[in-house]
N, C-alpha and C. Protein backbone atom coordinates (compact mmCIF):
# COMPACT_ATOMS: atom_id res chain seq x y z
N UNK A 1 30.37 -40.68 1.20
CA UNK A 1 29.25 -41.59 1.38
C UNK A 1 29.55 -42.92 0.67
N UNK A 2 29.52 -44.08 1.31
CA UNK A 2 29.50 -45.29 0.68
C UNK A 2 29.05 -45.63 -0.41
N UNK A 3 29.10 -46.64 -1.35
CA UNK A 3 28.67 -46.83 -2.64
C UNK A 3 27.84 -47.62 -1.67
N UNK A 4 26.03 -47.86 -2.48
CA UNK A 4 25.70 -49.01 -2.43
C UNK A 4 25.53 -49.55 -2.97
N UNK A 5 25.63 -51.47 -2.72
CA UNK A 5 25.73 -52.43 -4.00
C UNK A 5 24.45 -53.54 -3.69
N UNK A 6 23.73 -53.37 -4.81
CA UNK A 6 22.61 -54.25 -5.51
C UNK A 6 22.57 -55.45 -5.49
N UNK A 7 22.00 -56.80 -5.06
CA UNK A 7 22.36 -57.75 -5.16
C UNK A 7 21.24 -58.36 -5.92
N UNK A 8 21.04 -59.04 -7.36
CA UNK A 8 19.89 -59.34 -7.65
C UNK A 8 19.74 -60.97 -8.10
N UNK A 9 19.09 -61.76 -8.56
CA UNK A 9 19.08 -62.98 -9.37
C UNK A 9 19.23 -62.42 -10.94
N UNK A 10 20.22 -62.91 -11.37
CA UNK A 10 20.78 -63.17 -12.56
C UNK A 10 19.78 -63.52 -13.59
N UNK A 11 18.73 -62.32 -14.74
CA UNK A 11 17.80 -62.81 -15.27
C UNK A 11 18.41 -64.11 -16.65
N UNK A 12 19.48 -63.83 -16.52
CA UNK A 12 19.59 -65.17 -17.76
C UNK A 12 19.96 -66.44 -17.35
N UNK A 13 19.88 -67.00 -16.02
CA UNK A 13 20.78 -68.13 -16.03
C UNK A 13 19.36 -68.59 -14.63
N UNK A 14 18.60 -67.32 -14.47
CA UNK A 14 17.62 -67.60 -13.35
C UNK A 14 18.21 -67.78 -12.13
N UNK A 15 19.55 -67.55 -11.51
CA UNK A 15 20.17 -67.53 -10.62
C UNK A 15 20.86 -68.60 -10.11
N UNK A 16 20.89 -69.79 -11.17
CA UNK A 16 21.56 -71.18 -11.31
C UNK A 16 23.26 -71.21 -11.75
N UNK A 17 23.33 -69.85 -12.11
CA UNK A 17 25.11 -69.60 -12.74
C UNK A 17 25.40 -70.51 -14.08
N UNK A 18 24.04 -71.18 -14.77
CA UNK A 18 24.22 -71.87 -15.23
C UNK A 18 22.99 -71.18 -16.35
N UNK A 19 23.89 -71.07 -17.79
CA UNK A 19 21.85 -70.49 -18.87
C UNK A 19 21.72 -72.39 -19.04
N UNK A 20 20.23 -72.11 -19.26
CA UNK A 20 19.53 -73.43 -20.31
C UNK A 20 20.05 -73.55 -21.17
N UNK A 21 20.89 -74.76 -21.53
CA UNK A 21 21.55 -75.17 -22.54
C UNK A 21 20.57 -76.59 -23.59
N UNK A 22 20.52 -76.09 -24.95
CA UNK A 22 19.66 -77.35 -25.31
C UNK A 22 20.35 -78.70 -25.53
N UNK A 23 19.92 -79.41 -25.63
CA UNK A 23 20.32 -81.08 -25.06
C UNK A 23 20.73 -81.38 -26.48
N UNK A 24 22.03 -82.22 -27.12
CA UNK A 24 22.18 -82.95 -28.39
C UNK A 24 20.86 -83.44 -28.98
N UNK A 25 20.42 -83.63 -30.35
CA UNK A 25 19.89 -84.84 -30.92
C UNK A 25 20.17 -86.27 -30.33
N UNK A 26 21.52 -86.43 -30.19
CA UNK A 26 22.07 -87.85 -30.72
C UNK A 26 22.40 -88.41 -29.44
N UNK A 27 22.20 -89.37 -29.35
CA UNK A 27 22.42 -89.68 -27.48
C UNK A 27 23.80 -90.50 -27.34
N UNK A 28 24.33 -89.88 -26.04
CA UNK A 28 25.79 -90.47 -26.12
C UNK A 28 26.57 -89.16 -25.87
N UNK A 29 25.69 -87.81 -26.53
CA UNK A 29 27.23 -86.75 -26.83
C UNK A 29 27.16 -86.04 -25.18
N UNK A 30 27.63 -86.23 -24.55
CA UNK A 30 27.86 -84.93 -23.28
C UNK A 30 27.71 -83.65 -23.54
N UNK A 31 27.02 -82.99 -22.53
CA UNK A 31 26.89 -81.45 -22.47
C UNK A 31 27.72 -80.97 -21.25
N UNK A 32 28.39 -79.95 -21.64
CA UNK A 32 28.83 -79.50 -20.38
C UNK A 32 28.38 -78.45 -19.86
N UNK A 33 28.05 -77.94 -18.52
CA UNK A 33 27.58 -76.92 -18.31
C UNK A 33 28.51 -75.59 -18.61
N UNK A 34 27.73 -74.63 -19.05
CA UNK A 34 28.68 -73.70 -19.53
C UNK A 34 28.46 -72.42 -18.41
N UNK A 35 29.52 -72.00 -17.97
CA UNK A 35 29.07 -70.57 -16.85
C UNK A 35 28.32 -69.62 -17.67
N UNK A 36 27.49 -68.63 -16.87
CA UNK A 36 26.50 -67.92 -17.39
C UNK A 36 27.72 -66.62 -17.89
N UNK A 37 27.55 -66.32 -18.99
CA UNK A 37 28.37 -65.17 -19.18
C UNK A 37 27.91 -63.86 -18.80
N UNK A 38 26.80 -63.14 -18.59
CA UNK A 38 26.10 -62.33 -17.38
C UNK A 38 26.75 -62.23 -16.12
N UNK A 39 26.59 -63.37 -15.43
CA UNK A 39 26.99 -62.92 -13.61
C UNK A 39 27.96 -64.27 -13.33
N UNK A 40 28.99 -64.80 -14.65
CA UNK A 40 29.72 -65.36 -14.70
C UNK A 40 30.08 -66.62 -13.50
N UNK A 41 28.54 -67.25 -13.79
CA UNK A 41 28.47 -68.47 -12.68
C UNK A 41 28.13 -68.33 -10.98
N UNK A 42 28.06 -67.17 -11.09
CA UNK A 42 27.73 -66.60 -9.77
C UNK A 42 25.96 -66.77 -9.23
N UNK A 43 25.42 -66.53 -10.57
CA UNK A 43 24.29 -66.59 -10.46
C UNK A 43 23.41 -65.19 -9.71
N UNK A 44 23.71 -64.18 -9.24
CA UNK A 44 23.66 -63.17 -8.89
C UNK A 44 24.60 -61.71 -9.34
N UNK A 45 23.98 -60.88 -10.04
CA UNK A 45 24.56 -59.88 -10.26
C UNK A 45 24.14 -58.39 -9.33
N UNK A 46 25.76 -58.42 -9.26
CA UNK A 46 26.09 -56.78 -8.37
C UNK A 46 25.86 -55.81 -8.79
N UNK A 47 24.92 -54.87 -8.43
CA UNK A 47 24.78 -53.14 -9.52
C UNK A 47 25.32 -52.55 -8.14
N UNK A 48 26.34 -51.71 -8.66
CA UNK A 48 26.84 -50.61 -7.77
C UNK A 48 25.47 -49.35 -7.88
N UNK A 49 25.48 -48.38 -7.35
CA UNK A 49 24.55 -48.10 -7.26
C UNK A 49 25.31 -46.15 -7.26
């Protein structure tokens, strides 16, 4: 019998592949987006089932 696989929105990054990152104080410094380490930028995580 086949595995089945789960497809869900990524609760930490909200399905953006991206978490909320907070913004510098100091204006000028760049943020970079950082991949979600959860569903590793995908923004959706797979549960095998």
């Amino acid at each position: 019998m086949p595995t089945k696989i789960k497809e869900r929105t990524c609760p930490a990054c909200s399905g953006t592949g991206f978490p909320l990152s907070r913004q510098p104080a100091s204006p000028g410094r760049k943020v970079y987006p950082v991949k979600c380490e959860a569903c590793k930028g995908k923004g959706k995580i797979t549960e095998a089932e």
